[in-house]
Structure formats: C-alpha cells, structure tokens
Protein backbone atom coordinates (compact mmCIF):
# COMPACT_ATOMS: atom_id res chain seq x y z
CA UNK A 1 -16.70 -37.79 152.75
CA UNK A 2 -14.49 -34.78 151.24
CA UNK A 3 -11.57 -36.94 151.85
CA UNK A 4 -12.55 -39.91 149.69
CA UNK A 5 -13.21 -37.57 146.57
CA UNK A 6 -9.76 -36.02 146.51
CA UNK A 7 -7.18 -37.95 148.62
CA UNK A 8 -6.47 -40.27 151.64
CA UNK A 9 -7.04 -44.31 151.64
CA UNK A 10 -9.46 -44.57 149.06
CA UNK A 11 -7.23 -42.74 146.39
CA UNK A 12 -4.53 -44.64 147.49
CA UNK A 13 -6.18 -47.47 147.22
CA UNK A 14 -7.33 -47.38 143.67
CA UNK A 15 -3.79 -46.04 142.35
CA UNK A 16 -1.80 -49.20 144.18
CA UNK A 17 -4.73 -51.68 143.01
CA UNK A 18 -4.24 -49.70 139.25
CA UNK A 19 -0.47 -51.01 139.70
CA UNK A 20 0.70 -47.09 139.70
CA UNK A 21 3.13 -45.64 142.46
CA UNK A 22 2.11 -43.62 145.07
CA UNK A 23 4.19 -40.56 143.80
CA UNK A 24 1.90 -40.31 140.70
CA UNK A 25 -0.40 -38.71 143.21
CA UNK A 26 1.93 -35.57 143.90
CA UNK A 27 2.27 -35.21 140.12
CA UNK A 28 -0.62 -35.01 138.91
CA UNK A 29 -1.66 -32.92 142.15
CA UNK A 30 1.00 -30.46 140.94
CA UNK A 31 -0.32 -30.66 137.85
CA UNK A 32 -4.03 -30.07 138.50
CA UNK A 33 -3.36 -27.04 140.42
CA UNK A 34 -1.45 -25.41 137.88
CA UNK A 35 -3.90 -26.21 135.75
CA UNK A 36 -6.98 -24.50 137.40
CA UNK A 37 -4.73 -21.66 138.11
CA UNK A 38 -4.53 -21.06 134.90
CA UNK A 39 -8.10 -21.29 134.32
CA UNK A 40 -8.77 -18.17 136.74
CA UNK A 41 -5.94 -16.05 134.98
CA UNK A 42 -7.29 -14.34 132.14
CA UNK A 43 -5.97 -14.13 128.48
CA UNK A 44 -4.33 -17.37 128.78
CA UNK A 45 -5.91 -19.18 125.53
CA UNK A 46 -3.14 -21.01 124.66
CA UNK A 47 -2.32 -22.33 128.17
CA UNK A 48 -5.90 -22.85 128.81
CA UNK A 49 -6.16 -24.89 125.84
CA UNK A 50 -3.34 -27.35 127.46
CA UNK A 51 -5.44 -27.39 130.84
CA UNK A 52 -8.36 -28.31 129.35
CA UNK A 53 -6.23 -31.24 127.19
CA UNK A 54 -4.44 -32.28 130.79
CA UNK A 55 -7.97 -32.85 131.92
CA UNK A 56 -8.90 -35.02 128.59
CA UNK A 57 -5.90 -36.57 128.96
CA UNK A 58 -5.60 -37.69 132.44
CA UNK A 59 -9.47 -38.90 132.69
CA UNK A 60 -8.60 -40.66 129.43
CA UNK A 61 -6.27 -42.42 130.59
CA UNK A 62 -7.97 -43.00 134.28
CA UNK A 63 -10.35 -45.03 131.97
CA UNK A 64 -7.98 -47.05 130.30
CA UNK A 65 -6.29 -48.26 133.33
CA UNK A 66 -9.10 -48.76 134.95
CA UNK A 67 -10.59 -51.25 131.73
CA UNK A 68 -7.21 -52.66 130.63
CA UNK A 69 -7.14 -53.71 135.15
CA UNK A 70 -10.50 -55.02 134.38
CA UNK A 71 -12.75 -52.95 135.97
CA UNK A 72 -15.81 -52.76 133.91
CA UNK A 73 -18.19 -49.83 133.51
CA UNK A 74 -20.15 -51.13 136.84
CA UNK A 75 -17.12 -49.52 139.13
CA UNK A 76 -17.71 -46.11 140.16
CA UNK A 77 -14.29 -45.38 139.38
CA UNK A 78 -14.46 -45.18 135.76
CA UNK A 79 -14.38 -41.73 134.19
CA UNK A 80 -16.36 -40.62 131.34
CA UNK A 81 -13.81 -38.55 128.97
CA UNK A 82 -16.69 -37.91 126.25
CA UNK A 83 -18.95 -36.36 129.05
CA UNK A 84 -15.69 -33.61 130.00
CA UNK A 85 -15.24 -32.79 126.65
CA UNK A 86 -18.98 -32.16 125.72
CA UNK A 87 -19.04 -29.91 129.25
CA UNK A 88 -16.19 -28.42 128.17
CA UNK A 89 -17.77 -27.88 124.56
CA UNK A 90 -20.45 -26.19 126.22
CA UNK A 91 -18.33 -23.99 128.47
CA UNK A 92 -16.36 -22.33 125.58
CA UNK A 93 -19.23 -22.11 123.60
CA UNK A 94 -21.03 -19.84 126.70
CA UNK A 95 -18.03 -17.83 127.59
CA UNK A 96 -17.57 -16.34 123.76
C-alpha cells in the first residue's frame, strides 16, 4: 500500500498518462527531500518560506495537469492546493 502513495507503478503510471517523463520523478524527489530537510533545520525562515512555496507550487501544478489531461475532480489524483495552504496557514500561525 506504502508503495502506491510514494513511488512504483502507480506513480509511474499517472506521470506517463500526464504526458511527463519519467525523470521528473527524480527531480522533484530531490527536491522534496531538500525541502523537508529544511523544514527540521531551525532558523531557516527564508528557505522555509521557498519549501513551503515548492509545495504550493508543485500540487498546483499536479492539478493543472491533471484538469488540462481531463481528469475531473472525481479522480483521486487531483490535489487540493487551497487545502495545503490553509494547513499551512494554520501551522505558522501555531508555531509563533
């Protein structure tokens, strides 16, 4: 089950039916782990605010692809970028 959520067929899958190439998985791999290191390092605002944005910006754009493809708001695969950024909201408003 683990497997479908972060890698193996399924992923693969949904990025070849998206029309994307296969090494857009290692990127943004690379990228997400540098990412939520920087989370867990403290007094990094100003990278943490780019994180946070990666985040926006990759589920935002998982969206779009996903819509412009044609896959309507019934697939399971669609995102929901407003729902990150109100967690988010709520996250930096709790850790001040």
């Amino acid at each position: 089950m683990r497997e479908s959520v972060v890698a193996g067929r399924p992923v693969v899958e949904v990025v070849t039916q998206l029309g994307y190439p296969l090494y857009v998985l290692r990127i943004l791999g690379i990228l997400k782990l540098a990412g939520a290191v920087v989370l867990f390092v403290p007094r990094l605002p100003r990278l943490k605010e780019w994180a946070y944005a990666g985040v926006t910006f990759e589920l935002t754009g998982a969206a779009a692809s996903h819509v412009l493809r044609g896959n309507g708001a019934r697939d399971h695969h669609v995102s929901d970028p407003g729902g990150v950024r109100a967690r988010r909201a709520a996250r930096s408003g709790l850790s001040r």
